[in-house]
Protein backbone atom coordinates (compact mmCIF):
# COMPACT_ATOMS: atom_id res chain seq x y z
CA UNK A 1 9.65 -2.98 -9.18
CA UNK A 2 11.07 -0.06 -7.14
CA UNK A 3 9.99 -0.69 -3.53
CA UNK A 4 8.36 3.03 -3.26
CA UNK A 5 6.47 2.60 0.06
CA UNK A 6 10.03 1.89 2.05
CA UNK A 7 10.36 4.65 4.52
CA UNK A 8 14.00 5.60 3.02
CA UNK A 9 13.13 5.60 -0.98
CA UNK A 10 16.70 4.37 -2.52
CA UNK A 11 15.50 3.33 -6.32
CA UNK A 12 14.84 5.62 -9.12
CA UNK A 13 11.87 5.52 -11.50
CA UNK A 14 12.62 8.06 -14.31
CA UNK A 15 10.16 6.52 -16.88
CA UNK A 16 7.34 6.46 -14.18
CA UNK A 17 8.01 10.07 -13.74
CA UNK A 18 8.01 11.01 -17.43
CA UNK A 19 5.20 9.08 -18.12
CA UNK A 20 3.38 10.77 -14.85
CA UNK A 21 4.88 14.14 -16.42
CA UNK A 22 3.64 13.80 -19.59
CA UNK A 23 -0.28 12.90 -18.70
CA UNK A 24 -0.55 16.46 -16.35
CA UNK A 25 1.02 17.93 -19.50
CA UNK A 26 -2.15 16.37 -21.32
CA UNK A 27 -4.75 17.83 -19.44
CA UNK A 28 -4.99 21.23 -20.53
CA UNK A 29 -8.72 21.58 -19.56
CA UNK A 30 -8.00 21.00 -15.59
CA UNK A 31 -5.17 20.38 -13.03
CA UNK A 32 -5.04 16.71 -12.64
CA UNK A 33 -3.27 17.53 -9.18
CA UNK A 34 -5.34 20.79 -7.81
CA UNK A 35 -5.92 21.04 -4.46
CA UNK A 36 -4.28 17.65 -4.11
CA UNK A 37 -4.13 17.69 -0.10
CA UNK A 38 -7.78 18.68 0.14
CA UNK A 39 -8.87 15.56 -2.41
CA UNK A 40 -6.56 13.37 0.50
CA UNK A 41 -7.83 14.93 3.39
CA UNK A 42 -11.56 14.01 1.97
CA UNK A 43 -10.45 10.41 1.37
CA UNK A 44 -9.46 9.75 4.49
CA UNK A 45 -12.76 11.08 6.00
CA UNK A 46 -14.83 9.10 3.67
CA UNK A 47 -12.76 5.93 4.37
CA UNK A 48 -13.75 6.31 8.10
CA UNK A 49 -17.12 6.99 7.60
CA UNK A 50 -17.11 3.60 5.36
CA UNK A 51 -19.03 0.79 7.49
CA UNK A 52 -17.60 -1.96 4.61
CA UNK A 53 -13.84 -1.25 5.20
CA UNK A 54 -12.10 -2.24 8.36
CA UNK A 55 -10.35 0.04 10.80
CA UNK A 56 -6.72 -0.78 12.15
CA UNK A 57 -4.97 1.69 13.92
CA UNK A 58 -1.64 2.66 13.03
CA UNK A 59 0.27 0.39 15.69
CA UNK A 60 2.50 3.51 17.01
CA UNK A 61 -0.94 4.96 18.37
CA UNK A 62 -2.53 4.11 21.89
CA UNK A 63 -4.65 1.14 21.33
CA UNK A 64 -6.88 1.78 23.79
CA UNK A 65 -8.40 5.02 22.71
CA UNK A 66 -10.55 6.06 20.56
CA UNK A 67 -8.17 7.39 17.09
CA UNK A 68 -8.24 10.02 14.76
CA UNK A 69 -9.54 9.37 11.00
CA UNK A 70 -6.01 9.97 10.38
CA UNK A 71 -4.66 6.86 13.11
CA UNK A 72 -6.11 4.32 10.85
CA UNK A 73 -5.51 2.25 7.89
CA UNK A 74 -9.02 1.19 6.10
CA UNK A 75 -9.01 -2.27 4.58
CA UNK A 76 -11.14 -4.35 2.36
CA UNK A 77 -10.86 -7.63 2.46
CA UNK A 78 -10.57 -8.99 -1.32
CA UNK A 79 -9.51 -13.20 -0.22
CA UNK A 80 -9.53 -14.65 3.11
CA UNK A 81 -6.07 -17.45 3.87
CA UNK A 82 -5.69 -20.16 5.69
CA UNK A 83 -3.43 -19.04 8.07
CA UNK A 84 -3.93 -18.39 11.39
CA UNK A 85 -0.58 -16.00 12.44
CA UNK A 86 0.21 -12.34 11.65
CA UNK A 87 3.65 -11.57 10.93
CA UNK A 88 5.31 -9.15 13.94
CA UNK A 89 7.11 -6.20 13.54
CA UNK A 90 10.74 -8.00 13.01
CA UNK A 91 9.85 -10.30 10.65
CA UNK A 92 10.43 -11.32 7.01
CA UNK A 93 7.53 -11.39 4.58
CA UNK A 94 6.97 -12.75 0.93
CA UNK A 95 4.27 -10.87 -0.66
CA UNK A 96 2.33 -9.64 -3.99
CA UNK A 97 1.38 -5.87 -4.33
CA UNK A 98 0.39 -2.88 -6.43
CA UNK A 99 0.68 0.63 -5.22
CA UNK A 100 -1.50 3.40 -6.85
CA UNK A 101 -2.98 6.80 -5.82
CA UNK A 102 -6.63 7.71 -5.08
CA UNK A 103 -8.75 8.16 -8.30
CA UNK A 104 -8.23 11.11 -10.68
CA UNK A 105 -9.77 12.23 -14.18
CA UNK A 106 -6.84 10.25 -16.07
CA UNK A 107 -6.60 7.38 -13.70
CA UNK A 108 -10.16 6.47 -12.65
CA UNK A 109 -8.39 3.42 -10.72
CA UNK A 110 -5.64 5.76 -9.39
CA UNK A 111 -2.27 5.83 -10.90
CA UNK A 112 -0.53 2.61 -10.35
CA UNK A 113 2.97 4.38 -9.08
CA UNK A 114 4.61 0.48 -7.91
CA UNK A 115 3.79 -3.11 -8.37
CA UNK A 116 5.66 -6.40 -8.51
CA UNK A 117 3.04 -8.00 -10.84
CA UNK A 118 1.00 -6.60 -14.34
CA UNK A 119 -2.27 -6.85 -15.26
CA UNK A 120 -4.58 -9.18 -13.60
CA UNK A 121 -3.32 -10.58 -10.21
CA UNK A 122 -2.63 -14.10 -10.21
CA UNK A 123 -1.24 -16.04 -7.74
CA UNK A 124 0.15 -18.26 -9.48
CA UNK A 125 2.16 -15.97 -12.10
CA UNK A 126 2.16 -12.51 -9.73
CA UNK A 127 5.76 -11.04 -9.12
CA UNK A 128 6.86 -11.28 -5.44
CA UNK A 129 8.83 -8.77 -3.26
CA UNK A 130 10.83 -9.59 0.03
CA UNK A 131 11.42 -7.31 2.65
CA UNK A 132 10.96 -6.67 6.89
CA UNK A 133 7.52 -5.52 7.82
CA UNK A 134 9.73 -2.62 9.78
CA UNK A 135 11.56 -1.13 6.55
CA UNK A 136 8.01 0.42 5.02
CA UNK A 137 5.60 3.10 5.79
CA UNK A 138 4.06 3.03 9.02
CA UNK A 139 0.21 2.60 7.58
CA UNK A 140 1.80 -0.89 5.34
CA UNK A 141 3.45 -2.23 8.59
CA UNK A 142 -0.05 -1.89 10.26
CA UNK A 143 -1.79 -3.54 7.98
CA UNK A 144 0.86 -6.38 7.52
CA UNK A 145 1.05 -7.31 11.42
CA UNK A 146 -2.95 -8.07 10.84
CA UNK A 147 -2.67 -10.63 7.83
CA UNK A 148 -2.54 -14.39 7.84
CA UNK A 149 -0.90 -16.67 4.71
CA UNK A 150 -3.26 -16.26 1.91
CA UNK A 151 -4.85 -12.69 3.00
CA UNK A 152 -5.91 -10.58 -0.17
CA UNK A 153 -6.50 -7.33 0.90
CA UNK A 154 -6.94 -3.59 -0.45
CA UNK A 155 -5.34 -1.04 2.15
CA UNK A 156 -6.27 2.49 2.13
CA UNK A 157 -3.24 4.43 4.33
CA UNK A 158 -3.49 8.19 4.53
CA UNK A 159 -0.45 9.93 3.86
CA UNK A 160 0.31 10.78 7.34
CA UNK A 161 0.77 7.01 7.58
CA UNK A 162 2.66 6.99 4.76
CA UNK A 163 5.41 9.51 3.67
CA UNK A 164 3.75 12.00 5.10
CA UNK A 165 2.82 16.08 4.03
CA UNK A 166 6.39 16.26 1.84
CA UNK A 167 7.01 12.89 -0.30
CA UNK A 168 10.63 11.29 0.06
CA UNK A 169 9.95 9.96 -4.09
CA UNK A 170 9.96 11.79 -7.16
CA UNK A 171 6.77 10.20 -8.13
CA UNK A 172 4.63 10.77 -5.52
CA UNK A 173 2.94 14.30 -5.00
CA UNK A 174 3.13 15.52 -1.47
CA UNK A 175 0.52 14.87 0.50
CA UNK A 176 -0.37 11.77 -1.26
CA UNK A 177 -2.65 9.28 0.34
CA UNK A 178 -1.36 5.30 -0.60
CA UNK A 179 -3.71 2.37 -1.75
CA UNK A 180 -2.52 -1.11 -1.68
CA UNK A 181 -3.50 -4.45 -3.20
CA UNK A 182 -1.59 -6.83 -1.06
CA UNK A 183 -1.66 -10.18 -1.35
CA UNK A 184 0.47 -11.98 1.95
CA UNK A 185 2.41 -15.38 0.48
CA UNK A 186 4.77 -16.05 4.08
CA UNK A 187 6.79 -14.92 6.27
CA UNK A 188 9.07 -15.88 9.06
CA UNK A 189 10.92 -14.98 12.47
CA UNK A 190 14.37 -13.22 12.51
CA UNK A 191 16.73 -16.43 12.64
CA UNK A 192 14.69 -19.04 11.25
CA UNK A 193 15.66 -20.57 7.58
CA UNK A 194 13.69 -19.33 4.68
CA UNK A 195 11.21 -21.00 3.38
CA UNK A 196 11.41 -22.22 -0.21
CA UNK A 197 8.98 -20.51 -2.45
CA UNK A 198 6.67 -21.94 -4.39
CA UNK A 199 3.81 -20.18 -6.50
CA UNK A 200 0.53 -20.44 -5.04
CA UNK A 201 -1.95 -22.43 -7.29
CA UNK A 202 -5.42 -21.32 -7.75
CA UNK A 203 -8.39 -22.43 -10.06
């Protein structure tokens, strides 16, 4: 678990990176990664033109003006919570996530580059992460500050949301859009005791 979408990347992944290295090196009939930035830039424009996905503007963008396919995250909604609050820009949050690319040749899913859980998600057995909805990419803070407890959702953040044209992590290509499976468990107000955590049960 290495925490890639934080806007400062401060964890190595060497076997991520060999194993990324080593699947290019595989596929000698095309460039897994050519015109990577173009392949983005088309993402982005086909997540906007999606009726199905939601649009959330990036909250550092005027709210009350019509964005650029660029000022939003795109989500779909995978389980609806319970809960009835978003988590603001200070606080705390418990959740579940995977982090992978958009789809290549070798990764028709997108290469899974982060994740605090493996294989299926569960809630009950799924790995969970800690951190302030401030420390991470701009387009994963938006879509945080929209979830309730119990929110399932896949985000689609374009890299200028993200880390941007040039990377900050030795695993991600430049201009690399993100897609996230989160999964929100809690989260709570600078100050106020932590709650103990308990896996969520599901049938």
């Amino acid at each position: 678990m290495t925490m890639r979408f934080w806007k400062r990347s401060a964890w190595g992944c060497v076997s991520a990176l060999l194993l990324l290295a080593s699947c290019v090196e595989e596929n000698t009939d095309t460039d897994e990664w050519a015109n990577w930035e173009a392949r983005n830039d088309s993402a982005v424009v086909r997540w906007y033109a999606d009726g199905s996905l939601t649009k959330l503007k990036t909250y550092a963008k005027d709210q009350s003006v019509t964005g650029q396919p660029t000022d939003y995250v795109y989500v779909e909604q995978l389980e609806n919570g319970a809960g009835t609050e978003c988590p603001i820009f200070t606080d705390t949050v418990l959740i579940h996530y995977r982090g992978h690319y958009i789809p290549t040749a070798s990764y028709p899913e997108g290469y899974v580059f982060d994740q605090s859980y493996i294989g299926n998600f569960s809630w009950a057995t799924a790995g969970v992460s800690k951190f302030v909805v401030s420390g991470v990419v701009e387009g994963f803070s938006t879509a945080l500050m929209h979830m309730h407890k119990g929110d399932r959702w896949r985000v689609y953040i374009p890299y200028v949301l993200g880390y941007g044209a040039t990377s900050t992590s030795s695993t991600l290509p430049n201009a690399t859009n993100l897609v996230f499976d989160i999964a929100l468990v809690d989260f709570w107000h600078p100050g106020d005791k932590r709650p103990a955590f308990r896996a969520r049960q599901r049938e």
